[in-house]
C-alpha atoms as a PDB file:
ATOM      1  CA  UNK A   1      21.641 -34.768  12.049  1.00  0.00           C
ATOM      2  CA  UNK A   2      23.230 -31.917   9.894  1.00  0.00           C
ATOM      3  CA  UNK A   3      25.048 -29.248  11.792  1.00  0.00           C
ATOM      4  CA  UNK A   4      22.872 -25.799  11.378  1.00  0.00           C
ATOM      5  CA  UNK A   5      24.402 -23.298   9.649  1.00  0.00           C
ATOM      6  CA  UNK A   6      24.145 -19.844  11.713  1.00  0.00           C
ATOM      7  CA  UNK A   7      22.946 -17.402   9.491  1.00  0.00           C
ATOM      8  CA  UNK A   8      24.361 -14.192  11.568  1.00  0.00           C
ATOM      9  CA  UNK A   9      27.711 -15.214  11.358  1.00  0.00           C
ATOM     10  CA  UNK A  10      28.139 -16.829   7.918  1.00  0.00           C
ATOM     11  CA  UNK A  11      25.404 -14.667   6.044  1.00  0.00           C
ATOM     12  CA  UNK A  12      23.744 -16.159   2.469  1.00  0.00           C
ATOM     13  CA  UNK A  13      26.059 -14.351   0.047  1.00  0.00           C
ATOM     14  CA  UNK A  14      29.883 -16.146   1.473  1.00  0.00           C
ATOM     15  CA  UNK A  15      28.342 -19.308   1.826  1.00  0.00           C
ATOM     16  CA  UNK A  16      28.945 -22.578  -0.042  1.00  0.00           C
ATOM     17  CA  UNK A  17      26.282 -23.938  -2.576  1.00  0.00           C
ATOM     18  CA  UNK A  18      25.778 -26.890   0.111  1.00  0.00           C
ATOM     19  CA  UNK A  19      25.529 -24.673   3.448  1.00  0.00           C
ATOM     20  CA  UNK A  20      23.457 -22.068   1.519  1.00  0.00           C
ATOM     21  CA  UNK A  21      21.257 -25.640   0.698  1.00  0.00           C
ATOM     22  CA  UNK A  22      21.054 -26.344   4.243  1.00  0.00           C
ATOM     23  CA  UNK A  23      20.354 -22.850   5.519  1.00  0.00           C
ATOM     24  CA  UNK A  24      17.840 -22.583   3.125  1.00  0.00           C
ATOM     25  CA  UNK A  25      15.896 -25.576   3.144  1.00  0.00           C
ATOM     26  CA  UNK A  26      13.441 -24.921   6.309  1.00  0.00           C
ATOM     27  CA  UNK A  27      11.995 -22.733   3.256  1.00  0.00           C
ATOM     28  CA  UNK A  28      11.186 -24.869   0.855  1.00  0.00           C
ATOM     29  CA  UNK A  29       8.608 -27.014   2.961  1.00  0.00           C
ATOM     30  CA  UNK A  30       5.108 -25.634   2.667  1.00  0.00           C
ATOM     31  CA  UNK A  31       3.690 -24.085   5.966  1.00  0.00           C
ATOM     32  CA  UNK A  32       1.775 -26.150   8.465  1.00  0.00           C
ATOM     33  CA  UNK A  33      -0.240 -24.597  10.391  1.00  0.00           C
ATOM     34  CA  UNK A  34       0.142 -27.113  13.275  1.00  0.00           C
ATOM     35  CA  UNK A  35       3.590 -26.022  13.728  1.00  0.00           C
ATOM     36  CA  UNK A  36       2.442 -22.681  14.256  1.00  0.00           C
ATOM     37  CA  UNK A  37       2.101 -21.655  18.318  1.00  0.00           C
ATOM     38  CA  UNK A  38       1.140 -18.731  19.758  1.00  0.00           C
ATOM     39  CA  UNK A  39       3.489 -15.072  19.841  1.00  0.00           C
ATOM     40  CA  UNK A  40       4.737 -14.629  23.047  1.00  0.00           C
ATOM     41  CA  UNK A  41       4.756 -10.939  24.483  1.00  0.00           C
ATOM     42  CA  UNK A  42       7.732  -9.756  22.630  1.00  0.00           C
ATOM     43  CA  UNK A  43       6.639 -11.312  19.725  1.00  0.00           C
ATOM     44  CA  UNK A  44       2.915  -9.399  19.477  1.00  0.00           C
ATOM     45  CA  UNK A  45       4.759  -6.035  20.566  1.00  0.00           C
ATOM     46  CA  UNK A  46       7.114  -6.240  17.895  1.00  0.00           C
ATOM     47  CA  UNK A  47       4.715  -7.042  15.424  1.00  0.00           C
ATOM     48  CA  UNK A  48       1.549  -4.690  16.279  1.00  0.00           C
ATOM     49  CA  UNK A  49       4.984  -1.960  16.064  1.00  0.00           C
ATOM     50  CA  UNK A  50       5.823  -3.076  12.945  1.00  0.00           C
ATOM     51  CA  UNK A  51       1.761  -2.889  11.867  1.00  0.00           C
ATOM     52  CA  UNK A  52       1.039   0.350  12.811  1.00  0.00           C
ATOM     53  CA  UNK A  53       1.811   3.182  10.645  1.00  0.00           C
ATOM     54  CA  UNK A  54       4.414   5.563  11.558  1.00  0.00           C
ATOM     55  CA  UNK A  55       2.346   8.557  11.777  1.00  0.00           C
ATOM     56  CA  UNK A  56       3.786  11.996  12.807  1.00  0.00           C
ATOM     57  CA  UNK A  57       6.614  12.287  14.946  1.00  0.00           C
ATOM     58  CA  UNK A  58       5.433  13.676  19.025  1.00  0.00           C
ATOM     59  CA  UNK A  59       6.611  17.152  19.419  1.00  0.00           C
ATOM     60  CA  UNK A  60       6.398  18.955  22.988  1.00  0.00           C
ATOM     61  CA  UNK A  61       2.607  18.237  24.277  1.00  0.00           C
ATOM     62  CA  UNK A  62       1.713  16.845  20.911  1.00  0.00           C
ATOM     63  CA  UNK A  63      -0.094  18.913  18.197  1.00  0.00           C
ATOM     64  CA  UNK A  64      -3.573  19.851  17.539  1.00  0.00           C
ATOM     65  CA  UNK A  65      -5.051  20.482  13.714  1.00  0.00           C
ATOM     66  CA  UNK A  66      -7.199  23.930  13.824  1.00  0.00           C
ATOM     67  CA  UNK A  67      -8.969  25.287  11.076  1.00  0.00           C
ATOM     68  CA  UNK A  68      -8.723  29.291  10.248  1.00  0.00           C
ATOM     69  CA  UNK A  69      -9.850  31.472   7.729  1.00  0.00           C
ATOM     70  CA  UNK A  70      -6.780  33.436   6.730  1.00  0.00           C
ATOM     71  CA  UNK A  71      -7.460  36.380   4.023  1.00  0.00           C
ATOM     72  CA  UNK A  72      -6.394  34.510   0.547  1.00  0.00           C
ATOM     73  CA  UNK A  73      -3.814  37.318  -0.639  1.00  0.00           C
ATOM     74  CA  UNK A  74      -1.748  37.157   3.285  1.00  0.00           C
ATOM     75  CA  UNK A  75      -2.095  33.507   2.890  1.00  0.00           C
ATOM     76  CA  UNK A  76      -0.643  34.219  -0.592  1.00  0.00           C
ATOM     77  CA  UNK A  77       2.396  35.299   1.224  1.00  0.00           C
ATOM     78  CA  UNK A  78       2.534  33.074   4.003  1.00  0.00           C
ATOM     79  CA  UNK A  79       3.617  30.457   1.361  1.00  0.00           C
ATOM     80  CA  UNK A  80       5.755  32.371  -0.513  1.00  0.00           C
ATOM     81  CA  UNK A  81       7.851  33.554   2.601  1.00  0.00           C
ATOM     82  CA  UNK A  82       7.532  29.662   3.692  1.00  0.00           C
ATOM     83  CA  UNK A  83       8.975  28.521   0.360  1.00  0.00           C
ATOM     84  CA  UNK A  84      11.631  31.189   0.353  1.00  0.00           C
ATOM     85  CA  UNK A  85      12.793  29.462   3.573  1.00  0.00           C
ATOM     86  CA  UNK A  86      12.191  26.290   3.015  1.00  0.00           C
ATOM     87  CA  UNK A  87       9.956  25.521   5.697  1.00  0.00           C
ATOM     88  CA  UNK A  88       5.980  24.154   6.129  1.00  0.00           C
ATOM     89  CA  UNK A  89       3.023  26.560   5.721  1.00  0.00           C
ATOM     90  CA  UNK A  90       2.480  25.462   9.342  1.00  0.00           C
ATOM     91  CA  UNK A  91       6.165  25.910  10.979  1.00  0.00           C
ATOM     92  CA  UNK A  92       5.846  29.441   9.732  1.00  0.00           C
ATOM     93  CA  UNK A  93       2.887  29.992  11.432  1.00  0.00           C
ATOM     94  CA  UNK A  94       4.155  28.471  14.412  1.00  0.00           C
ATOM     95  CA  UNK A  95       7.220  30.775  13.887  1.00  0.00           C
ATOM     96  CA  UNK A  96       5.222  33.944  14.046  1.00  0.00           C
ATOM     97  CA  UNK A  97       2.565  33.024  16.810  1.00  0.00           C
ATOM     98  CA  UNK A  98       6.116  31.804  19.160  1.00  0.00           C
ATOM     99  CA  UNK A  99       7.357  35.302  18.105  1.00  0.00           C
ATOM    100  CA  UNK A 100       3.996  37.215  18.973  1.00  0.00           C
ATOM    101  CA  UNK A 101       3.853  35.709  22.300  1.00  0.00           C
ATOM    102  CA  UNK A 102       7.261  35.198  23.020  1.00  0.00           C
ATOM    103  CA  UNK A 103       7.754  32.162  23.645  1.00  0.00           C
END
């Protein structure tokens, strides 16, 4: 039997045209489903990680969405003052209500 080529230490790109053959030809056999056996624990944790979406990264006790009715000329302002620093419509907010409670 033909020596395996190990892919981590010799990757595709440096290899010769008959090692890249032999690393490569586990590939060109179609898939049988016989073969297949079940994920072990490791396995399904990696890959229900990899399926979920990223989402929004956790900050302190996690976030809330709230709705409020903010006048439409202070909101007006709001973003302007948030674009002039660069920031979110929301950190701004969050700014100013740390600020008025002082926190």
């Amino acid at each position: 039997m033909e020596q395996e080529v190990d892919e981590v230490t010799a990757p595709y790109e440096s290899m010769t045209a008959d090692e890249l053959g032999r690393a490569t030809r586990k590939f060109d056999r179609e898939f049988v489903a016989l073969e297949a056996r079940p994920l072990t624990d490791g396995e399904r944790a990696r890959f229900e990680k990899a399926r979920r979406k990223p989402g929004r990264p956790r900050r302190g006790d996690g976030v809330r969405v709230v709705s409020v009715s903010i006048e439409r000329s202070l909101l007006a302002r709001v973003d302007a003052e948030a674009h002039r620093l660069g920031i979110s419509r929301a950190a701004l907010v969050e700014r100013g209500l740390r600020r008025v409670l002082g926190r």
